[in-house]
Protein backbone atom coordinates (compact mmCIF):
# COMPACT_ATOMS: atom_id res chain seq x y z
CA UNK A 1 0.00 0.00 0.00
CA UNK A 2 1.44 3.12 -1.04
CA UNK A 3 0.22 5.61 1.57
CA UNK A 4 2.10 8.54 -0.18
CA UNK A 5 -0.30 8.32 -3.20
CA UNK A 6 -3.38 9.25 -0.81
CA UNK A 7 -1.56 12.52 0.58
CA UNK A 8 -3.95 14.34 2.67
CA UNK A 9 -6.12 11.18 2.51
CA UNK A 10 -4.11 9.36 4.63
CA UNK A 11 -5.23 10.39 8.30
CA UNK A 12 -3.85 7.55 9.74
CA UNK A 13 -1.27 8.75 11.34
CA UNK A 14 -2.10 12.32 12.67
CA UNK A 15 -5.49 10.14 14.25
CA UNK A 16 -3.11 7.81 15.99
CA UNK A 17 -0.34 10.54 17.58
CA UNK A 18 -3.36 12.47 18.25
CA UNK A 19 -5.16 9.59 20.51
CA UNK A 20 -2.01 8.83 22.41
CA UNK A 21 -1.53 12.34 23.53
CA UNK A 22 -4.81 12.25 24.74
CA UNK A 23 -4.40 9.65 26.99
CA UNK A 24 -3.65 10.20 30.84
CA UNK A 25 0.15 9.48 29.92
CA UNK A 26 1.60 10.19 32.83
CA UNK A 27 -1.14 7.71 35.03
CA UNK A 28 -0.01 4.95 32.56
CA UNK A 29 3.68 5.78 33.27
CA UNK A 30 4.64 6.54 30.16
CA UNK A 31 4.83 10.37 30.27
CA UNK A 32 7.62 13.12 29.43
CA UNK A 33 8.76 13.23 25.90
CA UNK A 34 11.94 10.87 26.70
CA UNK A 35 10.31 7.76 26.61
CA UNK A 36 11.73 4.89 24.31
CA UNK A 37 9.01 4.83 21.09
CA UNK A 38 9.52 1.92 19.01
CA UNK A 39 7.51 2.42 15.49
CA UNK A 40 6.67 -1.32 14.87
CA UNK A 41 6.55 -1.54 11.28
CA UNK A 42 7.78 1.94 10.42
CA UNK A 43 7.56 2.25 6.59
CA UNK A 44 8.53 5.35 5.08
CA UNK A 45 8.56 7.05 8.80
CA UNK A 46 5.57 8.94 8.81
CA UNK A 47 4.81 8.01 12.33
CA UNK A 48 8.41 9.10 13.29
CA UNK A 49 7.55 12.27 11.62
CA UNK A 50 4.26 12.97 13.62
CA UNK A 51 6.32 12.25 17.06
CA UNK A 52 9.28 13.94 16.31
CA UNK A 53 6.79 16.93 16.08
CA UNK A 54 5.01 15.98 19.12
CA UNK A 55 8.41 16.03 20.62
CA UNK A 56 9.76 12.74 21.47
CA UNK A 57 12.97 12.52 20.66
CA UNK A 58 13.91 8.61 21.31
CA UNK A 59 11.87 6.79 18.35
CA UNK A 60 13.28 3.30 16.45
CA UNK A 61 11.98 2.04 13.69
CA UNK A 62 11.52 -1.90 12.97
CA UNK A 63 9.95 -3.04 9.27
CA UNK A 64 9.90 -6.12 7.12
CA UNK A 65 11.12 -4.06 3.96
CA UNK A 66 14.64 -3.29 3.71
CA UNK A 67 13.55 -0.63 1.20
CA UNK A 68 10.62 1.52 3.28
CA UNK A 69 13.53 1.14 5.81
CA UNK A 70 15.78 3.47 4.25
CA UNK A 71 12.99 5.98 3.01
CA UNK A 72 12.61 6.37 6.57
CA UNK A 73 16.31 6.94 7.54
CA UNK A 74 16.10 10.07 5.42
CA UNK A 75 13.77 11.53 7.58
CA UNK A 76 16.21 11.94 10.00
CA UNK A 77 14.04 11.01 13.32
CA UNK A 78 14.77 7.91 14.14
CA UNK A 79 17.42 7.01 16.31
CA UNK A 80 17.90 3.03 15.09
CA UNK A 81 16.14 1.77 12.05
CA UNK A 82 16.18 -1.88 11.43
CA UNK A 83 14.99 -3.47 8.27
CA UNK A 84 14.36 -7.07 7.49
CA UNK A 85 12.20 -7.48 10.85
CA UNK A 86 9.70 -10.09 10.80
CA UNK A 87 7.26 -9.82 13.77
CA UNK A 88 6.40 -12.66 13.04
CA UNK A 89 9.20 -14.21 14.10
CA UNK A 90 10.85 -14.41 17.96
CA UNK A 91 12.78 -10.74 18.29
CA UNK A 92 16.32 -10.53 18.99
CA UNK A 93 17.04 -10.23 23.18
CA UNK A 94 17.80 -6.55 22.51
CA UNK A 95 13.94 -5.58 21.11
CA UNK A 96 12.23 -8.00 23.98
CA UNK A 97 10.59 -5.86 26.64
CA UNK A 98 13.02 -2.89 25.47
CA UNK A 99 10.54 -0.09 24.40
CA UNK A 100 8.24 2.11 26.78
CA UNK A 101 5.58 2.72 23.93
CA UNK A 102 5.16 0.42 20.87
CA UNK A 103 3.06 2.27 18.01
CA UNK A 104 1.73 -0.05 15.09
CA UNK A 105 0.48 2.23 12.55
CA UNK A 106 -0.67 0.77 9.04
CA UNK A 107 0.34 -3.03 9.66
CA UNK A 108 -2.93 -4.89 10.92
CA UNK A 109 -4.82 -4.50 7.62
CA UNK A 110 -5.52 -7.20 4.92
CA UNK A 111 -2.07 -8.52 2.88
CA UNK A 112 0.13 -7.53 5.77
CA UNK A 113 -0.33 -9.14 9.56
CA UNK A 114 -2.85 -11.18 10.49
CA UNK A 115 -4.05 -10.12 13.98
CA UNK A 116 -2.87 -12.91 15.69
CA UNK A 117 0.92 -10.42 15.89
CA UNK A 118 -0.84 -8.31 18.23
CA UNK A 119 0.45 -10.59 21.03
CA UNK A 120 4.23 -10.48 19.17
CA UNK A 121 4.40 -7.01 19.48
CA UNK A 122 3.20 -7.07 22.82
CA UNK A 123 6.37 -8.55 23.70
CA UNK A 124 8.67 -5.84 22.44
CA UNK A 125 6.86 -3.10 25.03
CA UNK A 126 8.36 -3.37 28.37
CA UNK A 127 6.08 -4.34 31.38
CA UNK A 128 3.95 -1.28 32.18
CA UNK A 129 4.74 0.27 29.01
CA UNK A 130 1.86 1.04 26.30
CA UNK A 131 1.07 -0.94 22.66
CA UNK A 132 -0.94 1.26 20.76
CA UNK A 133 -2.28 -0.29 17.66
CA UNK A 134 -4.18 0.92 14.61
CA UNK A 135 -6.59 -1.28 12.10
CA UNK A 136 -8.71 -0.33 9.58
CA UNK A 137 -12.77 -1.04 10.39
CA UNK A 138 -13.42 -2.91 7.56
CA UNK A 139 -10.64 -5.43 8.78
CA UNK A 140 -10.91 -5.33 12.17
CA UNK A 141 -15.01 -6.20 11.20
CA UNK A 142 -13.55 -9.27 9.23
CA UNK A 143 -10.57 -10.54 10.90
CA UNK A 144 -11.48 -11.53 14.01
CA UNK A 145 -9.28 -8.90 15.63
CA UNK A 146 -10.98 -8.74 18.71
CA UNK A 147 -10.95 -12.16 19.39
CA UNK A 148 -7.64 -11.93 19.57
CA UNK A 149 -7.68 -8.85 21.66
CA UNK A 150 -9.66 -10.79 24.52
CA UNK A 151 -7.45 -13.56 24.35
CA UNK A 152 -4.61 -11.65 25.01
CA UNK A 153 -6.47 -10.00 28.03
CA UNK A 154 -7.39 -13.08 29.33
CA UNK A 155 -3.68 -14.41 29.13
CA UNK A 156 -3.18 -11.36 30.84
CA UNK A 157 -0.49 -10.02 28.49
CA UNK A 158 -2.64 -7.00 27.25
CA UNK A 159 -5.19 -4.88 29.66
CA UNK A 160 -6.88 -2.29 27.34
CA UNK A 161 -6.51 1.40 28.60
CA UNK A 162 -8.35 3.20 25.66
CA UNK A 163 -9.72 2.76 22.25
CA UNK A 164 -11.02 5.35 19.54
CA UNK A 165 -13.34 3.57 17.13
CA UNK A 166 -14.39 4.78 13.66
CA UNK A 167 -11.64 7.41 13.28
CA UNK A 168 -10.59 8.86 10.13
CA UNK A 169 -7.85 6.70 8.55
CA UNK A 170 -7.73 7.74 5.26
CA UNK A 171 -10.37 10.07 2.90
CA UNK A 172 -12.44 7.06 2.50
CA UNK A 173 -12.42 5.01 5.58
CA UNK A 174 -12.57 4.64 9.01
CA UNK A 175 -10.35 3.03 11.46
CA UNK A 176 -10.35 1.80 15.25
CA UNK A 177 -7.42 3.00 17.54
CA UNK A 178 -6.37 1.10 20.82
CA UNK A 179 -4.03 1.27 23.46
């Protein structure tokens, strides 16, 4: 999916930073703009963008593509990029449990990961720390997303703080936002 094509259409991203600075940061213990961000399948960095504006300054970037890896090393944000990252498989020791706030922006729709990754990137946000995941409505609808969700919960690996459903996510469609 080539969000770059939709331009302004592609609301994604500006719903997402938007929700998590809503939240009661600080009560979930992930305030102050020094936290460790990890931008779970990064792409071309637009998520970096958006929190480098918000003002975090410590944001890596993990994606399968090699490619969107290094569109989003010119954007100058990030302070690791890796490339080649497969959530699907077990991360190395050094991404386990290593970042405050895990963002997923873009990656839980249909062709990329099926919604049973939720749980792997759960594992890259430290205990206490904050996944906050987007999906598009029509997949989330379709997936049996949510099932997965209350799994997780009941595994007690996830506890849901906050969602934002049927949010703009690009011109045409809506998307739910959780944390």
């Amino acid at each position: 999916l080539d969000v770059w094509a939709l331009g302004d259409d592609y609301q994604a991203t500006a719903t997402m930073v938007s929700f998590f600075s809503n939240l009661d940061l600080d009560g979930l213990g992930v305030g102050g703009t020094g936290i460790t961000i990890l931008d779970a399948g990064c792409g071309t960095g637009l998520v970096g963008v958006a929190l480098a504006s918000a003002g975090y300054t410590t944001i890596d970037g993990i994606d399968l593509s090699p490619r969107m890896v290094e569109q989003a090393r010119r954007r100058g944000v990030y302070r690791e990029l890796v490339g080649g990252f497969d959530l699907g498989a077990p991360p190395e020791q050094r991404w386990w449990q290593a970042a405050d706030v895990v963002f997923v922006c873009g990656v839980f729709t249909v062709g990329h990961a099926p919604p049973e990754l939720v749980g792997s990137c759960a594992e890259l946000v430290r205990p206490g720390g904050l996944l906050v995941i987007t999906t598009r409505k029509a997949y989330f609808d379709e997936s049996g997303y949510q099932a997965h969700i209350d799994d997780l919960h009941r595994q007690r690996r996830l506890e849901p703080v906050a969602e934002l459903k049927d949010a703009p996510y690009t011109g045409d469609s809506l998307g739910h936002f959780f944390a």
